[in-house]
N, C-alpha and C. Protein backbone atom coordinates (compact mmCIF):
# COMPACT_ATOMS: atom_id res chain seq x y z
N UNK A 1 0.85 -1.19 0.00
CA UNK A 1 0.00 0.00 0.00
C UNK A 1 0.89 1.25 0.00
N UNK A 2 0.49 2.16 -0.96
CA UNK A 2 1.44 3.68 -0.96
C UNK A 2 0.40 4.70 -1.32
N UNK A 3 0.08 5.03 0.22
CA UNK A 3 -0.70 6.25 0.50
C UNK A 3 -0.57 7.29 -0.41
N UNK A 4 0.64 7.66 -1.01
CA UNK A 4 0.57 9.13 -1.87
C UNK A 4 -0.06 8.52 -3.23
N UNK A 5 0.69 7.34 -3.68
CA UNK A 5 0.27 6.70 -4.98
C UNK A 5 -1.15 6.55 -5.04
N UNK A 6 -2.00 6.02 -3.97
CA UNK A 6 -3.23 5.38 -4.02
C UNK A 6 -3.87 6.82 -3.84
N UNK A 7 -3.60 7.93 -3.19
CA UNK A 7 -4.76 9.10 -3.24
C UNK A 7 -4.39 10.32 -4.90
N UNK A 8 -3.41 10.09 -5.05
CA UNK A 8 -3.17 10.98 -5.99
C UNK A 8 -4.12 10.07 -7.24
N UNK A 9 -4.02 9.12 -7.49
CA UNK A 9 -4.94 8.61 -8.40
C UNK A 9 -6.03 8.19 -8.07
N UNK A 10 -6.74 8.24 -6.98
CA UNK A 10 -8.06 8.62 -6.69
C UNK A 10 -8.32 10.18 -7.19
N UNK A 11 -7.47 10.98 -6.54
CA UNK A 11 -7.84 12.11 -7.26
C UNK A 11 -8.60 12.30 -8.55
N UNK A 12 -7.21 12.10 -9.43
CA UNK A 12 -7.33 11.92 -11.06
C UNK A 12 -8.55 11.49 -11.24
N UNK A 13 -9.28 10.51 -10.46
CA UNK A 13 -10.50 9.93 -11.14
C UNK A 13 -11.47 10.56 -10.96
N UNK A 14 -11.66 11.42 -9.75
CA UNK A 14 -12.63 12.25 -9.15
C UNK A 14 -12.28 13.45 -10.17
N UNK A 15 -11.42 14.37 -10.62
CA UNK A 15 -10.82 15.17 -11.69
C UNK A 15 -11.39 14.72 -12.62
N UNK A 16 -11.48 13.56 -13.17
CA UNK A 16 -11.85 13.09 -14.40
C UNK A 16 -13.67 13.46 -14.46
N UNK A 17 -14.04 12.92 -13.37
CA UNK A 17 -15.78 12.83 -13.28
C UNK A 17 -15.82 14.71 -13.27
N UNK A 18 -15.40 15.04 -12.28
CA UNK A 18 -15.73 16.56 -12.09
C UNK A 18 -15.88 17.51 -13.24
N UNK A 19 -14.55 17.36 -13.77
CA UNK A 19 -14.21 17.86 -15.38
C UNK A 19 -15.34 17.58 -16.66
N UNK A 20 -15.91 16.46 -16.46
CA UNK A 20 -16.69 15.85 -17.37
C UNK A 20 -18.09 16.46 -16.83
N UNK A 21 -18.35 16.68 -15.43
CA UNK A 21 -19.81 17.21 -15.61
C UNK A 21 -19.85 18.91 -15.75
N UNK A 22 -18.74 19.66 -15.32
CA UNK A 22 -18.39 21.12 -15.54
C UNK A 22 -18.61 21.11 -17.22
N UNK A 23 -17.56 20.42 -18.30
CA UNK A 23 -18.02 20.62 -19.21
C UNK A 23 -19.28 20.09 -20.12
N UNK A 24 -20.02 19.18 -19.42
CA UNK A 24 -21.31 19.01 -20.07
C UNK A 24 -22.36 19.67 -19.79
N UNK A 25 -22.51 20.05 -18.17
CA UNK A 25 -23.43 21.35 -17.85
C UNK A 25 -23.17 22.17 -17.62
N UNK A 26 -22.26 23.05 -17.90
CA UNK A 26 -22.27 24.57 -17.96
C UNK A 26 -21.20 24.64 -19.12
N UNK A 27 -20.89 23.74 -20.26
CA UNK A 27 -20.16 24.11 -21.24
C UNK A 27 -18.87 24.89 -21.02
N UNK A 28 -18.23 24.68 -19.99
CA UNK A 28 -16.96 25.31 -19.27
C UNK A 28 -15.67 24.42 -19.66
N UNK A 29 -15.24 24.94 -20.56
CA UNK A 29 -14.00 24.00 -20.81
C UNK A 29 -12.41 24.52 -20.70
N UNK A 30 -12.14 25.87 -20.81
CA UNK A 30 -11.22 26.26 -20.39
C UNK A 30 -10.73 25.85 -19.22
N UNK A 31 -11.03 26.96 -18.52
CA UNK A 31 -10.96 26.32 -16.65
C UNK A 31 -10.92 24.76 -16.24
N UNK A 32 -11.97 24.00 -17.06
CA UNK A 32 -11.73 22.52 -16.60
C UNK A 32 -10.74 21.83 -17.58
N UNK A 33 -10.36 22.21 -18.21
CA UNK A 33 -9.36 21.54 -19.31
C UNK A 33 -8.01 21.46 -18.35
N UNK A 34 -7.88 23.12 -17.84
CA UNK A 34 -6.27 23.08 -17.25
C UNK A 34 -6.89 22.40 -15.69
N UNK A 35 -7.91 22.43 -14.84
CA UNK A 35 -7.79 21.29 -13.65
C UNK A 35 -7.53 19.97 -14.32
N UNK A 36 -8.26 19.73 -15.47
CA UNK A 36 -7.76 18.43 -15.97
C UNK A 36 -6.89 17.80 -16.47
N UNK A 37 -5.68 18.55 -16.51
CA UNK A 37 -4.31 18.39 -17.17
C UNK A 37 -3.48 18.65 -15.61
N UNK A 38 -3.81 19.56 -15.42
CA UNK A 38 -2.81 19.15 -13.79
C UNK A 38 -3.69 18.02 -12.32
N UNK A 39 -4.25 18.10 -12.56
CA UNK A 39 -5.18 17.32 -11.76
C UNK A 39 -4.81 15.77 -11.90
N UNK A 40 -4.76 15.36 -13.30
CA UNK A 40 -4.23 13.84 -13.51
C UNK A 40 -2.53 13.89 -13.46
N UNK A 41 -1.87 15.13 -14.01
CA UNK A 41 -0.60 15.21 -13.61
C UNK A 41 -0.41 14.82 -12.55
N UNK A 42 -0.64 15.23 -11.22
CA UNK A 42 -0.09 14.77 -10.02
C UNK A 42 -0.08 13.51 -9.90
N UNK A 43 -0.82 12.79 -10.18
CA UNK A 43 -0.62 11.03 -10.14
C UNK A 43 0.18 10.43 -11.28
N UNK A 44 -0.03 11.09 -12.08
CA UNK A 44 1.33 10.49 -13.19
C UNK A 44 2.66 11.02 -13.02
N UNK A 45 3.09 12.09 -12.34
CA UNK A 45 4.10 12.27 -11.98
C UNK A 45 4.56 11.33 -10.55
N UNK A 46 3.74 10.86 -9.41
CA UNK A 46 3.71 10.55 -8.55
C UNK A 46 4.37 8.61 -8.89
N UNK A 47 3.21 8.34 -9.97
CA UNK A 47 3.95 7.01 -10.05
C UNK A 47 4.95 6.78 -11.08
N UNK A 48 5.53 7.69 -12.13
CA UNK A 48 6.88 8.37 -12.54
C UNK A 48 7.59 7.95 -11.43
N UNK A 49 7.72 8.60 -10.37
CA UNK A 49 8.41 8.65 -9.13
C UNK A 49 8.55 7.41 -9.22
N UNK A 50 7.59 6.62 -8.93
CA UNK A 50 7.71 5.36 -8.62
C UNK A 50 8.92 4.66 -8.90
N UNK A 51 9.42 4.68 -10.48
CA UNK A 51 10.21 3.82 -10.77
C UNK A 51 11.49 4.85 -11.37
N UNK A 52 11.61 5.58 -10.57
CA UNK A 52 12.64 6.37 -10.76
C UNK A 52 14.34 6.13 -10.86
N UNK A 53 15.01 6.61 -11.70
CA UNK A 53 16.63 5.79 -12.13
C UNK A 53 16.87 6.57 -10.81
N UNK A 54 16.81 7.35 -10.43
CA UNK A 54 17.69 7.59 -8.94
C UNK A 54 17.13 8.53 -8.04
N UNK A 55 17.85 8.70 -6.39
CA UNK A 55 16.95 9.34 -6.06
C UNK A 55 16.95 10.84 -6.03
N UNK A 56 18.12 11.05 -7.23
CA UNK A 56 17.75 12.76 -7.51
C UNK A 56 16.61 12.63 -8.37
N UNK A 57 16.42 11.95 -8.89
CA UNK A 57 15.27 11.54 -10.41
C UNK A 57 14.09 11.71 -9.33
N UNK A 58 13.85 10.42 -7.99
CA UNK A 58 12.95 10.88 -7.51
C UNK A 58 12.41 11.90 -6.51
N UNK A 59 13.30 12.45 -6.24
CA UNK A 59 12.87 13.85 -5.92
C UNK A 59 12.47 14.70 -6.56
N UNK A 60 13.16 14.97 -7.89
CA UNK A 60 12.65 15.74 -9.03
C UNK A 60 11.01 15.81 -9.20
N UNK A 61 10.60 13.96 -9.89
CA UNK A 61 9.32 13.56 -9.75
C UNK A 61 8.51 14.10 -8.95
N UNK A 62 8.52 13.85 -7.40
CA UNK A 62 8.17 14.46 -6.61
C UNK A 62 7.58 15.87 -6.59
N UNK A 63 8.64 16.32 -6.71
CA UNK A 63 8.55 18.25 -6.44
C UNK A 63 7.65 18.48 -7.92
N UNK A 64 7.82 17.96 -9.04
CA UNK A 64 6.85 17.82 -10.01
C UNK A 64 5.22 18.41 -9.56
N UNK A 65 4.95 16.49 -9.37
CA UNK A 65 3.87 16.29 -9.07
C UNK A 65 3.56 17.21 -7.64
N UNK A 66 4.28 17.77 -6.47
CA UNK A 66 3.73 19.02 -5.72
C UNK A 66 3.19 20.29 -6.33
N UNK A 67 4.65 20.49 -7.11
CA UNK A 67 4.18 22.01 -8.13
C UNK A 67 2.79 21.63 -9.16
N UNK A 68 2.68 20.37 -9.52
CA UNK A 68 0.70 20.33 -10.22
C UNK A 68 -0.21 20.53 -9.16
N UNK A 69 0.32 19.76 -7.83
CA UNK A 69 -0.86 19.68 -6.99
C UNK A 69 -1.17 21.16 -6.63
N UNK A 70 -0.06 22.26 -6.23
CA UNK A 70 -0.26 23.42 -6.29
C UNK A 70 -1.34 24.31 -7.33
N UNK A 71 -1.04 23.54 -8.43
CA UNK A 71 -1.56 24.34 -9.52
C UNK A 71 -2.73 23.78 -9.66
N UNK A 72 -3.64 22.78 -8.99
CA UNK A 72 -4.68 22.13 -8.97
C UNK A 72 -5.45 22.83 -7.79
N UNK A 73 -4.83 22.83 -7.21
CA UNK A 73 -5.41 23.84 -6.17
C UNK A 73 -6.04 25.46 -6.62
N UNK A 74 -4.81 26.08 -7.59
CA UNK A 74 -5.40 27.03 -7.67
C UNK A 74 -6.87 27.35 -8.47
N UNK A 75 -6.69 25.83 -9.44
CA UNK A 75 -7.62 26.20 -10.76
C UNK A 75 -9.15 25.89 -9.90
N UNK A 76 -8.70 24.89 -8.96
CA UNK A 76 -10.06 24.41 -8.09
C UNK A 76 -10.33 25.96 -7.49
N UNK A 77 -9.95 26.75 -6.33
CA UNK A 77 -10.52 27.68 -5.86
C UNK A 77 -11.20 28.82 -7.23
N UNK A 78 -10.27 28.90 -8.25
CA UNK A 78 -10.36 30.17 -9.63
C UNK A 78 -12.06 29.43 -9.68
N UNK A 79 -12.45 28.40 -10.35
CA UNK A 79 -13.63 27.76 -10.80
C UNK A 79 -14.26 27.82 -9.68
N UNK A 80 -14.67 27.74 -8.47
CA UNK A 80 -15.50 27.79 -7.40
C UNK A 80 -15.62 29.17 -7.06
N UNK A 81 -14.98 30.20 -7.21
CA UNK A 81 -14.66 31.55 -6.82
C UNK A 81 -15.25 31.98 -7.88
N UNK A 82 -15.07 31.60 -9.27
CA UNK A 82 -15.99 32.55 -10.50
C UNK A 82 -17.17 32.04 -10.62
N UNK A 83 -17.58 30.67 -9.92
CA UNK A 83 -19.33 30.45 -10.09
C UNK A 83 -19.52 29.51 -10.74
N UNK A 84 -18.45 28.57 -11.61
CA UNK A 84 -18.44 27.93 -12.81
C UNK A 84 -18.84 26.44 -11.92
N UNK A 85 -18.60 26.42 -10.12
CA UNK A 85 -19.54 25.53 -9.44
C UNK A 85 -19.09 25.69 -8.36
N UNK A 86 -20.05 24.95 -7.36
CA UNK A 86 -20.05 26.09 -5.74
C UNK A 86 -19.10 24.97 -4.76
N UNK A 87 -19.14 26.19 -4.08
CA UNK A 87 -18.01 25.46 -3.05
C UNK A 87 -18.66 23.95 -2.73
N UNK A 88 -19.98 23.57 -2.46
CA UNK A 88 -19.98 22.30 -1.79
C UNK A 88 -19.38 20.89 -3.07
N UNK A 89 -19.37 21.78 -4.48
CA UNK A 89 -19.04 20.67 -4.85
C UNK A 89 -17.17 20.13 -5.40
N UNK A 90 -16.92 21.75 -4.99
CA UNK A 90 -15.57 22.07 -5.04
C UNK A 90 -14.67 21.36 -3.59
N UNK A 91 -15.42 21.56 -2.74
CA UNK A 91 -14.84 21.18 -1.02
C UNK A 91 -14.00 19.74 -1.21
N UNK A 92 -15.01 18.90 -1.72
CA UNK A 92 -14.02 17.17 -1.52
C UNK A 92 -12.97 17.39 -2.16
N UNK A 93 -12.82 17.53 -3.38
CA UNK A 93 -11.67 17.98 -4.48
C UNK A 93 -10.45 18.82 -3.68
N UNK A 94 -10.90 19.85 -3.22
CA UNK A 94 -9.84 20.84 -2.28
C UNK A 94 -9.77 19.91 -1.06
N UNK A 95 -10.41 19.44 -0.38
CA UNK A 95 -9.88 18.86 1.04
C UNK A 95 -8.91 17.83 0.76
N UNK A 96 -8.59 17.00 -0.62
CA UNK A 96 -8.36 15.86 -0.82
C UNK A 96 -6.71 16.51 -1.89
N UNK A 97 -6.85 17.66 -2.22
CA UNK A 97 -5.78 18.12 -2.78
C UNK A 97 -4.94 18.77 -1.82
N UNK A 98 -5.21 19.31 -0.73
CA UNK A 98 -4.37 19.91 0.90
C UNK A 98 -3.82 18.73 0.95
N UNK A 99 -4.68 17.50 1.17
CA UNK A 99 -3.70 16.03 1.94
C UNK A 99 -2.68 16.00 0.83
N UNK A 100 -2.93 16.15 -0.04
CA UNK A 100 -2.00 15.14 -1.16
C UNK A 100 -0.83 16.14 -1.32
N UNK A 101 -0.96 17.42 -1.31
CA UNK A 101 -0.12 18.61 -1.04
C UNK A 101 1.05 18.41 0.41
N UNK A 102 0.12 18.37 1.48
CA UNK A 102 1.02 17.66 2.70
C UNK A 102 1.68 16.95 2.45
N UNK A 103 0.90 15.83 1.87
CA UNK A 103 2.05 14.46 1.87
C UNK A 103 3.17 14.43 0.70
N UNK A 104 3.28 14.74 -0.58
CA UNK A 104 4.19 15.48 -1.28
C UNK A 104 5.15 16.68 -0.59
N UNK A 105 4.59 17.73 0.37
CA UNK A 105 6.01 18.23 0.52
C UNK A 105 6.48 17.91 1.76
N UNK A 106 6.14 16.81 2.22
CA UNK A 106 6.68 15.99 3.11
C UNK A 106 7.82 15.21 2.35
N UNK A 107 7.75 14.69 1.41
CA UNK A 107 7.92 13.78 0.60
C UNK A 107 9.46 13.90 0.03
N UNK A 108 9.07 15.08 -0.62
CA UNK A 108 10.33 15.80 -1.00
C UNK A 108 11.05 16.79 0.03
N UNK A 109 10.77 17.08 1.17
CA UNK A 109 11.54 17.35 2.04
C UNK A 109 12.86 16.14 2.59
N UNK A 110 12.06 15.55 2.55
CA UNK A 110 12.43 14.03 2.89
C UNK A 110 13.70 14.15 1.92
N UNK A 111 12.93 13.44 0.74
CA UNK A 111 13.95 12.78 -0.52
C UNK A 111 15.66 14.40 -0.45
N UNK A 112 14.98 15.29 -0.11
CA UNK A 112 16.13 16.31 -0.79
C UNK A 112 17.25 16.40 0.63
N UNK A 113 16.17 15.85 1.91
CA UNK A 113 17.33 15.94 3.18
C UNK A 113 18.15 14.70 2.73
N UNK A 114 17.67 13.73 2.28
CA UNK A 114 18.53 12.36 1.88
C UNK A 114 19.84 12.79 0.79
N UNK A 115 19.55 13.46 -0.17
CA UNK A 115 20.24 13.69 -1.05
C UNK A 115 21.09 14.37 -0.70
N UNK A 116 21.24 15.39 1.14
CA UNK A 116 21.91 16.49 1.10
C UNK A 116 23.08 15.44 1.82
N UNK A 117 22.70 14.47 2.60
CA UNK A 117 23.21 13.23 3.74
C UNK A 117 24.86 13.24 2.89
């Protein structure tokens, strides 16, 4: 079991559904295009990591997939903040992108104190 692996691609899937009903009922595709390109980023960078040639490689990975989760964050508050859908349906998505945010720059705190060793 690998807690970052297994929620970052839960994410993606919840990203995937979210994205798909933003652009079928309210025809919003900008805004959900880029949550949907960084949104699945973080889990494909995450299991990238996975099989990484070394562990500067996986730190790199890492700090990656943080800097999407960052940027998933922002596009989630931008789309809930302009109306394009309301916070209650924005909330799981953001509560579930903070954890995955924690546990990534935990992650790479980690990997980069190792690298400094």
């Amino acid at each position: 079991m690998n807690p970052i692996r297994d929620k970052s691609y839960a994410f993606a899937l919840h990203i995937v559904v979210f994205c798909k009903k933003l652009q079928q009922g309210q025809k919003e595709y900008v805004l959900s295009k880029q949550l949907l390109r960084s949104g699945t980023s973080v889990g494909a960078n995450v299991e990238e990591a996975q099989k990484a040639q070394s562990k500067r490689d996986f730190a790199s990975k890492c700090a990656i997939a943080l800097k999407e989760a960052y940027e998933s964050r922002f596009w989630l508050r931008l789309i809930c903040d302009s109306g394009c859908s309301s916070r209650s349906e924005t909330a799981p998505l953001s509560k579930d992108i903070e954890e995955i945010i924690r546990l990534l720059a935990a992650i790479v705190k980690s990997a980069n104190k190792n690298l400094s060793l």
